[in-house]
PDB file of N, CA and C in Angstrom:
ATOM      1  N   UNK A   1       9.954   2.899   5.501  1.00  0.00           N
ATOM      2  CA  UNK A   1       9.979   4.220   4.921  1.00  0.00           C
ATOM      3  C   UNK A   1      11.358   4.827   5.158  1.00  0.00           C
ATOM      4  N   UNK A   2      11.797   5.118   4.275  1.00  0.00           N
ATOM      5  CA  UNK A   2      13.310   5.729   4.596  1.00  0.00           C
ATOM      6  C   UNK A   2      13.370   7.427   5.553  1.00  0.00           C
ATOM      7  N   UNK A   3      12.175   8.584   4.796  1.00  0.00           N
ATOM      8  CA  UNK A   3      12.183   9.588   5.511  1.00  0.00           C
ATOM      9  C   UNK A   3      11.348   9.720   6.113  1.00  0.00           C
ATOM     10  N   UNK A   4      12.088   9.792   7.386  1.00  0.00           N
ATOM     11  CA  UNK A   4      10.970  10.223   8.495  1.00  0.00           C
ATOM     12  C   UNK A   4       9.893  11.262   8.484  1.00  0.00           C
ATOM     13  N   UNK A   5      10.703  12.546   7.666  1.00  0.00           N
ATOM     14  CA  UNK A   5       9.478  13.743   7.302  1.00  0.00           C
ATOM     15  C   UNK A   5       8.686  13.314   6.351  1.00  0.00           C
ATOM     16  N   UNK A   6       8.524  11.981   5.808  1.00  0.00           N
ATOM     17  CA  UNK A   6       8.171  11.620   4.892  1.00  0.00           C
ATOM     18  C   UNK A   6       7.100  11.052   5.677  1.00  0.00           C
ATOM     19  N   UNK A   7       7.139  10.337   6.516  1.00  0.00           N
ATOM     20  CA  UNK A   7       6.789   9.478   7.539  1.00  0.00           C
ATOM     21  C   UNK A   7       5.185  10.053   8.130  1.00  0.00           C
ATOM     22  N   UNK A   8       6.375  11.140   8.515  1.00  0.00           N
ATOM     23  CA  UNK A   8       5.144  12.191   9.033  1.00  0.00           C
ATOM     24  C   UNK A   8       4.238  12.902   8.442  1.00  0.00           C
ATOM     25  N   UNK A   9       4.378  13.231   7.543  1.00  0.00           N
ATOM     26  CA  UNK A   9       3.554  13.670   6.440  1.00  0.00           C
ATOM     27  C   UNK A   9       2.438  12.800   5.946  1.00  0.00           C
ATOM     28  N   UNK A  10       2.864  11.495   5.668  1.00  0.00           N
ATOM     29  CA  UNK A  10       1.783  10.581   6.125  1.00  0.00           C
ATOM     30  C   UNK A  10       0.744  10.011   7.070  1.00  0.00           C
ATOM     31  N   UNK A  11       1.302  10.523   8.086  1.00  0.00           N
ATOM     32  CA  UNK A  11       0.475  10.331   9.241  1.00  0.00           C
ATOM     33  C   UNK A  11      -0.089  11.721   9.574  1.00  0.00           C
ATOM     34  N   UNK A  12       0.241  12.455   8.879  1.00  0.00           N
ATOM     35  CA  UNK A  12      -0.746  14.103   8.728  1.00  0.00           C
ATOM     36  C   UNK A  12      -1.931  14.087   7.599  1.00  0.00           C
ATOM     37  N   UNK A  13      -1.445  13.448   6.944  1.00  0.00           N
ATOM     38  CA  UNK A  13      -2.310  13.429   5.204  1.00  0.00           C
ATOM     39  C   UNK A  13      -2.812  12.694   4.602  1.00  0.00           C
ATOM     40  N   UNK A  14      -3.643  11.390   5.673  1.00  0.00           N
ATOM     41  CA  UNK A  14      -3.438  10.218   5.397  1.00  0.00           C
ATOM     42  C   UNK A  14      -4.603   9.763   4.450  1.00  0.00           C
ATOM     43  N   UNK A  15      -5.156  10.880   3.966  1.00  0.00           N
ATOM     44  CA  UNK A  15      -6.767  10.595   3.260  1.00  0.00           C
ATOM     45  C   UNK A  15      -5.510  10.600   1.603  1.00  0.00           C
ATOM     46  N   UNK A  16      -4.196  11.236   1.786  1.00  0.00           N
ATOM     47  CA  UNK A  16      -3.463  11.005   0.233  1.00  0.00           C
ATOM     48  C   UNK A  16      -2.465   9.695   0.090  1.00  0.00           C
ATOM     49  N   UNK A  17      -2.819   8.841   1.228  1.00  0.00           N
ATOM     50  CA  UNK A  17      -1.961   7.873   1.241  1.00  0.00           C
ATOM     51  C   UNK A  17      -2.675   6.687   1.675  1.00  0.00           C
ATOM     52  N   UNK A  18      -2.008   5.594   0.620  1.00  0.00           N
ATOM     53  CA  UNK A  18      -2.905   4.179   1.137  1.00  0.00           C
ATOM     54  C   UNK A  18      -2.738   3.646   2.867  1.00  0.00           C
ATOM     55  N   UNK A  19      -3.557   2.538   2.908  1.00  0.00           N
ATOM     56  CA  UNK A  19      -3.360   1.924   3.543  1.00  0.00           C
ATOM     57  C   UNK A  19      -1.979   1.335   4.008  1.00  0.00           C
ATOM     58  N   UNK A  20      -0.913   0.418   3.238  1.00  0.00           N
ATOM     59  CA  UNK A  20       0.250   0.117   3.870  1.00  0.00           C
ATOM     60  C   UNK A  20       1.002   1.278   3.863  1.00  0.00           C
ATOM     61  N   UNK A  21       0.625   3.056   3.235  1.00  0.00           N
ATOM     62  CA  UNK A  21       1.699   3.748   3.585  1.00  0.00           C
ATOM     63  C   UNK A  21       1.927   3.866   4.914  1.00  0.00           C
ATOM     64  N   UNK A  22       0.499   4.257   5.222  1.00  0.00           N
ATOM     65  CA  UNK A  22      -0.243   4.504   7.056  1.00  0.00           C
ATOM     66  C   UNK A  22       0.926   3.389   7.714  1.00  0.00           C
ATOM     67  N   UNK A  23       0.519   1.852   7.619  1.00  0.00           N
ATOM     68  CA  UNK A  23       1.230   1.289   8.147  1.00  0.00           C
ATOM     69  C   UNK A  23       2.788   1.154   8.368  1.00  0.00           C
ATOM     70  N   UNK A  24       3.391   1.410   7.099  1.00  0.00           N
ATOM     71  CA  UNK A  24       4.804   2.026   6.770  1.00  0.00           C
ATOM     72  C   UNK A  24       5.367   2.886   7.567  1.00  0.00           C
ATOM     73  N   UNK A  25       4.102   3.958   7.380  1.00  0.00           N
ATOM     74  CA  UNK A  25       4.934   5.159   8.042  1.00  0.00           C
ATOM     75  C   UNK A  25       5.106   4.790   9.928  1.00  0.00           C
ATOM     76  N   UNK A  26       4.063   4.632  10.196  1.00  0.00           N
ATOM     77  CA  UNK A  26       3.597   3.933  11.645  1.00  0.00           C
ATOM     78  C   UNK A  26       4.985   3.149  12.259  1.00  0.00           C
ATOM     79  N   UNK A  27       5.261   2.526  11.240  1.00  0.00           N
ATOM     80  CA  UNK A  27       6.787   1.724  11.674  1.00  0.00           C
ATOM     81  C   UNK A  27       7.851   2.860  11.594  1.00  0.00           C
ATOM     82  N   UNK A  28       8.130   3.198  10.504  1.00  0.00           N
ATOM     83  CA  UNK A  28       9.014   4.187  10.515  1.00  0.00           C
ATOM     84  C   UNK A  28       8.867   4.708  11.846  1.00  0.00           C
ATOM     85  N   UNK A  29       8.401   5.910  12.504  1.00  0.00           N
ATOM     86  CA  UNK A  29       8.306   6.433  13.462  1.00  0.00           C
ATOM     87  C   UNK A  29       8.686   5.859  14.678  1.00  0.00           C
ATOM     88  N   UNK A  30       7.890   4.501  14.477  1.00  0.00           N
ATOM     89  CA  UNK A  30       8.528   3.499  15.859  1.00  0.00           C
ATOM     90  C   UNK A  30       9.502   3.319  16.182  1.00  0.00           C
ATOM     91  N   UNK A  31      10.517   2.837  14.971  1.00  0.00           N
ATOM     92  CA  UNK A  31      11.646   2.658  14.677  1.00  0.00           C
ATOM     93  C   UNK A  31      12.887   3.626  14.589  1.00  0.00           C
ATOM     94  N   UNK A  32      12.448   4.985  14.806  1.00  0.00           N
ATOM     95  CA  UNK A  32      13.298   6.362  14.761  1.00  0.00           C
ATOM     96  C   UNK A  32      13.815   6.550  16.077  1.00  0.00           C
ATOM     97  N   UNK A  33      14.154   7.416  16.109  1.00  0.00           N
ATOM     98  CA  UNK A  33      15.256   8.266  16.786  1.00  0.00           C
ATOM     99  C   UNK A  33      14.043   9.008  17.998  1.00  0.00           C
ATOM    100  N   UNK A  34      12.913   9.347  17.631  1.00  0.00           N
ATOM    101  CA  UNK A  34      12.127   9.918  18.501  1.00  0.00           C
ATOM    102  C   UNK A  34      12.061   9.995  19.633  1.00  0.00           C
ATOM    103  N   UNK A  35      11.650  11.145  19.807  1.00  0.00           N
ATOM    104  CA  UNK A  35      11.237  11.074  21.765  1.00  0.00           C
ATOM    105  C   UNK A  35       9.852  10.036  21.979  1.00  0.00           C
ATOM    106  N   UNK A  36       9.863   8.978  23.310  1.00  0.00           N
ATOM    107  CA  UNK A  36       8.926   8.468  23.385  1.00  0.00           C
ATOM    108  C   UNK A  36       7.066   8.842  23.491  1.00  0.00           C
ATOM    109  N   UNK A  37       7.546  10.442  23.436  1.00  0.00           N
ATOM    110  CA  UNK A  37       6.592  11.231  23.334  1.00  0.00           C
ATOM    111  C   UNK A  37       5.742  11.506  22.479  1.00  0.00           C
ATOM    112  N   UNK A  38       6.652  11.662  21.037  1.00  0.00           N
ATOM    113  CA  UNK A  38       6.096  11.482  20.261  1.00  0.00           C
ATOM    114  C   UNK A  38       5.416  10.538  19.526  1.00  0.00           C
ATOM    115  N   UNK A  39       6.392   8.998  19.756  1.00  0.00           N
ATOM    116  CA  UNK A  39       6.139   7.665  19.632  1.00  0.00           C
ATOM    117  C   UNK A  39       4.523   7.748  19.794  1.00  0.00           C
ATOM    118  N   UNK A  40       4.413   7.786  20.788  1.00  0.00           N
ATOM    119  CA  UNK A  40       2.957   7.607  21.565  1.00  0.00           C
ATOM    120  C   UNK A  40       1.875   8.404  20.476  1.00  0.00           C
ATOM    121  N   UNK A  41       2.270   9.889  20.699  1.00  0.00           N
ATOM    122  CA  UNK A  41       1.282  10.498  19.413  1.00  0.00           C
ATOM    123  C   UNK A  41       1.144   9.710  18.506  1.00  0.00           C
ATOM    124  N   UNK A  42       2.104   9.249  17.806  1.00  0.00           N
ATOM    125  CA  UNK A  42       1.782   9.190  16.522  1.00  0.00           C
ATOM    126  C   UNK A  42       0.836   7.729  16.208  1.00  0.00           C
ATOM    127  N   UNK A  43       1.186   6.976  17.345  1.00  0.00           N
ATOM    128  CA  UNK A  43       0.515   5.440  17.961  1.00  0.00           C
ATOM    129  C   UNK A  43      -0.835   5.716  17.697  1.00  0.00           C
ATOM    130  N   UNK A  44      -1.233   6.663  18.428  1.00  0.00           N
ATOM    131  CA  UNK A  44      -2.668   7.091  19.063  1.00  0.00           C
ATOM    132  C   UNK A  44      -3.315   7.526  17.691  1.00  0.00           C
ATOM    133  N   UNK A  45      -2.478   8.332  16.865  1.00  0.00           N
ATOM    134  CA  UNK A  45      -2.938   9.290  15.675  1.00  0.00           C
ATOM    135  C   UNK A  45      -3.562   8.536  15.197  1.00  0.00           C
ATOM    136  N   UNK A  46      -2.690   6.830  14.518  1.00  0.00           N
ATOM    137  CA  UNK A  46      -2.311   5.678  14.044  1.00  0.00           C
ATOM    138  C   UNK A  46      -4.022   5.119  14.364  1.00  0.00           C
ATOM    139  N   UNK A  47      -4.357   5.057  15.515  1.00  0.00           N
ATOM    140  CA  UNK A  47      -5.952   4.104  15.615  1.00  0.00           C
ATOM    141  C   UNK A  47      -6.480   5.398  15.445  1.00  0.00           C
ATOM    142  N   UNK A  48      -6.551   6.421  15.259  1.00  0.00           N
ATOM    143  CA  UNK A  48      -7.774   7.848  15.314  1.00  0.00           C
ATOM    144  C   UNK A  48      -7.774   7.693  13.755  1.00  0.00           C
ATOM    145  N   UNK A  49      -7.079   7.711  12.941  1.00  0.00           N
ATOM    146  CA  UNK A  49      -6.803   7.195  11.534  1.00  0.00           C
ATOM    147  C   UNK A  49      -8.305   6.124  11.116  1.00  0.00           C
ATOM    148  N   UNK A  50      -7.886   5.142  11.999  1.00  0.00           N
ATOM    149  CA  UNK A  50      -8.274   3.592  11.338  1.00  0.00           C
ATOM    150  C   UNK A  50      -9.655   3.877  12.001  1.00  0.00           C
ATOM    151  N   UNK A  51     -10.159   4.153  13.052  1.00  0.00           N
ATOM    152  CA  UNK A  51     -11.287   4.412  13.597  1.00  0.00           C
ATOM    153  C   UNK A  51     -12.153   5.454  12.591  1.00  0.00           C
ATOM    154  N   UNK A  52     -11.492   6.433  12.187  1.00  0.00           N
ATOM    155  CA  UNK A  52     -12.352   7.194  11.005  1.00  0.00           C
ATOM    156  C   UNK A  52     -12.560   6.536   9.825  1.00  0.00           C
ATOM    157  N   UNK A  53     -11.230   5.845   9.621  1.00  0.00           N
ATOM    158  CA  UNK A  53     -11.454   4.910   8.093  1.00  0.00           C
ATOM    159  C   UNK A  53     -13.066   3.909   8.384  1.00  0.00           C
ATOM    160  N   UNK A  54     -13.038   3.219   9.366  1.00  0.00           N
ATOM    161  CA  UNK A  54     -13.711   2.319   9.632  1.00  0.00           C
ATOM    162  C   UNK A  54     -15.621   3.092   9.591  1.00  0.00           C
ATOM    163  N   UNK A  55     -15.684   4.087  10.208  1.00  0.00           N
ATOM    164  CA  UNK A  55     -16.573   4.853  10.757  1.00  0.00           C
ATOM    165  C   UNK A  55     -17.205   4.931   9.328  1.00  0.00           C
ATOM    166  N   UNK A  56     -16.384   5.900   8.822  1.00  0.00           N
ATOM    167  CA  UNK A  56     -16.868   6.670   7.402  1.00  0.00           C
ATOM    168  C   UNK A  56     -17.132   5.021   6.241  1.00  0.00           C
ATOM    169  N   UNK A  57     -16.579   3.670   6.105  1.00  0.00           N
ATOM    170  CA  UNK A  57     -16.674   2.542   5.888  1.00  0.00           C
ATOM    171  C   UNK A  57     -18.410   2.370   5.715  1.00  0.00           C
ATOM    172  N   UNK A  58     -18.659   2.269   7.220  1.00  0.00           N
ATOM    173  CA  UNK A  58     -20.062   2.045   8.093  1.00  0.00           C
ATOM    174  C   UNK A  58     -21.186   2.358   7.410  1.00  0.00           C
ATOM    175  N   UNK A  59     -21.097   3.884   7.127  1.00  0.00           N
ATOM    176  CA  UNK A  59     -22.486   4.966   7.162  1.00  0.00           C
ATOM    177  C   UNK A  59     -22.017   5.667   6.146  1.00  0.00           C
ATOM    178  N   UNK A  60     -23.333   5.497   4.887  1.00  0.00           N
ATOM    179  CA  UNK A  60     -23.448   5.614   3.877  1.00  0.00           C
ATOM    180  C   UNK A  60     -24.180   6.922   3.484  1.00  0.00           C
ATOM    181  N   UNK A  61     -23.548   8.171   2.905  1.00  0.00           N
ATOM    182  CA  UNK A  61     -24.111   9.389   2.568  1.00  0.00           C
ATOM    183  C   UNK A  61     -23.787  10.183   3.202  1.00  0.00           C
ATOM    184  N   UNK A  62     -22.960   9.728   3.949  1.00  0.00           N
ATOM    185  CA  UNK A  62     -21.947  10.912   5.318  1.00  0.00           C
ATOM    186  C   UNK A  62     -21.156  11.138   5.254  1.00  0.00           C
ATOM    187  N   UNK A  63     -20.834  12.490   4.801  1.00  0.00           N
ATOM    188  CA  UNK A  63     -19.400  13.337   4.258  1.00  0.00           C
ATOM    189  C   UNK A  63     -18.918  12.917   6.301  1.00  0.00           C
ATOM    190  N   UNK A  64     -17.528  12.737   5.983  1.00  0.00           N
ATOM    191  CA  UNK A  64     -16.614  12.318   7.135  1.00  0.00           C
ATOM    192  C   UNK A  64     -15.466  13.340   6.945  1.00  0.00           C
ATOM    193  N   UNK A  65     -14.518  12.668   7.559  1.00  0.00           N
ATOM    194  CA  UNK A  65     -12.591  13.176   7.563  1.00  0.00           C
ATOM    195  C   UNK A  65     -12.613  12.592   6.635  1.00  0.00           C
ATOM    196  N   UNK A  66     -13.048  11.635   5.765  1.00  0.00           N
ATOM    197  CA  UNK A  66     -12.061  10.862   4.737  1.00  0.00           C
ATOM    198  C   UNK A  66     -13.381  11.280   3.604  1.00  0.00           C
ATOM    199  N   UNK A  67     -13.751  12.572   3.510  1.00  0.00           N
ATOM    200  CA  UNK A  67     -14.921  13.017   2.549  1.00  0.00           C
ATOM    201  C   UNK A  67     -16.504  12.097   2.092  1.00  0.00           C
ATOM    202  N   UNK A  68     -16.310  11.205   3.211  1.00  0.00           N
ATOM    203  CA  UNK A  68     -17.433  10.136   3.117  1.00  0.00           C
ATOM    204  C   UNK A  68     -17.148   9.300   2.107  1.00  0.00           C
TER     205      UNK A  68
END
């Protein structure tokens, strides 16, 4: 991903962005300038993401984070 605010925005909004953006952006961030502080957030965000994707996946008729 070239912009990082770009980056981030993806990892804020991620129900408007596919799958390899998530992953894209995920690198991007890694790969920045960041404080290791944030690194970490955005790591963590990164499986809280995939854990809802997966969840809402599961169980059928259940409005979720990702609108069921």
């Amino acid at each position: 991903m070239k912009d990082l605010h770009r980056a981030v925005d993806v990892m804020h909004h991620p129900y408007q962005y596919s799958d390899l953006d998530l992953e894209q952006a995920l690198e991007a961030i890694q790969g920045s300038r960041l404080k290791p502080f944030y690194k970490e957030y955005y790591k963590r965000l990164y499986k809280r993401i995939l854990q809802c994707k997966a969840k809402n996946e599961d169980v059928e008729e259940k409005i979720g984070y990702f609108g069921g």
